[in-house]
Protein backbone atom coordinates (compact mmCIF):
# COMPACT_ATOMS: atom_id res chain seq x y z
CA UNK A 1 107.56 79.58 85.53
CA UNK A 2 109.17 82.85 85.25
CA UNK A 3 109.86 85.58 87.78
CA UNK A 4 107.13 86.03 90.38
CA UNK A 5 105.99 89.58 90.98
CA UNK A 6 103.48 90.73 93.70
CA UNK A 7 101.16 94.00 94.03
CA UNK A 8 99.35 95.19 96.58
CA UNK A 9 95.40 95.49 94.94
CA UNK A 10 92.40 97.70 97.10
CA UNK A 11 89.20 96.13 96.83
CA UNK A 12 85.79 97.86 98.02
CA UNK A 13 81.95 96.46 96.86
CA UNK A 14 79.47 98.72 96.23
CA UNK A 15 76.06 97.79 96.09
CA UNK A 16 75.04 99.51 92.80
CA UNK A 17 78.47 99.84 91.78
CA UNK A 18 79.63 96.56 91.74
CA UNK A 19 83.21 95.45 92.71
CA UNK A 20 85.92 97.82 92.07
CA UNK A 21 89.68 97.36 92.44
CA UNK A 22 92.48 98.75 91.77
CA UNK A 23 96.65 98.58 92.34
CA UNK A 24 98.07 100.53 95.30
CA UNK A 25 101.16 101.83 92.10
CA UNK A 26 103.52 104.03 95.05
CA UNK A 27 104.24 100.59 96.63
CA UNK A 28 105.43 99.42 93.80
CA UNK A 29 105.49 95.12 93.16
CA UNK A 30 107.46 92.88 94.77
CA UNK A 31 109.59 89.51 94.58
CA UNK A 32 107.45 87.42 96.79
CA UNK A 33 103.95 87.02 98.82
CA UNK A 34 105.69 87.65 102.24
CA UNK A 35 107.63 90.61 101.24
CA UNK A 36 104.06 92.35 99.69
CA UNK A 37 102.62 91.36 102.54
CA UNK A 38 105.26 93.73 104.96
CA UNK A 39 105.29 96.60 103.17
CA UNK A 40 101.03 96.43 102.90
CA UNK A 41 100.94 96.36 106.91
CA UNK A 42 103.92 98.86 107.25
CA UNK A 43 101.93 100.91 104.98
CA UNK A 44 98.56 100.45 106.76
CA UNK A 45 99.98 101.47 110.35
CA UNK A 46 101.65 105.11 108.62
CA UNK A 47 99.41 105.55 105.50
CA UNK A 48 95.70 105.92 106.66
CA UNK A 49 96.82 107.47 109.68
CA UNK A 50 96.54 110.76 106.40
CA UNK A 51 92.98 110.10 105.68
CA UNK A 52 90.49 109.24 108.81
CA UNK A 53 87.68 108.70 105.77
CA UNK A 54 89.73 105.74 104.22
CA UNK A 55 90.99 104.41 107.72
CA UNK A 56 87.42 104.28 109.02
CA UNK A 57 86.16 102.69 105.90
CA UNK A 58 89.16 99.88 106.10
CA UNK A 59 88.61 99.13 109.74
CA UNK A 60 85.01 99.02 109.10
CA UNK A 61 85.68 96.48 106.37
CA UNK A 62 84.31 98.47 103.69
CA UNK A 63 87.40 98.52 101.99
CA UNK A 64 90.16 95.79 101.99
CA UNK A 65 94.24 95.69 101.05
CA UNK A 66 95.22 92.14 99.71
CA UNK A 67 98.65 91.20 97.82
CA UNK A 68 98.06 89.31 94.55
CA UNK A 69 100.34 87.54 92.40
CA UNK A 70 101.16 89.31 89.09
CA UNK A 71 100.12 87.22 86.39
CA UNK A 72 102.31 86.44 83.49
CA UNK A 73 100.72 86.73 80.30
CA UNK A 74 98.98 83.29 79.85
CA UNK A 75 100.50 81.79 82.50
CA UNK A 76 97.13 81.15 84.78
CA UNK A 77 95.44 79.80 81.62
CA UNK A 78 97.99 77.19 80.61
CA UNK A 79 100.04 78.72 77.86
CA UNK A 80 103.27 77.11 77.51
């Protein structure tokens, strides 16, 4: 295994839309799960504080922050 990467990824459903996601690209990625996981909640507290439409739809749980694992090309599907 190579060098691990995380991103913070935005997640909302809609019910004729369909999933949609997307990367949060100002954090940037980082080395490991806990240090995503920091930055996501630092940015939470300061970030939606900006938008009341976004905060109301995260605290409502209409739209949710998670930290994923960069995948390396292959790497999740066995490629050596």
């Amino acid at each position: 295994m190579g060098y691990a990467m995380w991103a913070i990824v935005v997640v909302t459903l809609g019910l004729l839309t369909g999933p949609q996601t997307f990367v949060v690209t100002d954090a940037g990625t980082f080395p490991d799960k806990a240090k995503c996981e920091t930055a996501m909640s630092e940015g939470l507290r300061t970030g939606l504080d900006n938008d009341p439409e976004l905060k109301a739809a995260y605290h409502d749980g209409y739209r949710q922050y998670v930290c994923v694992r960069v995948e390396e090309i292959g790497a999740a599907h066995g490629a050596k």
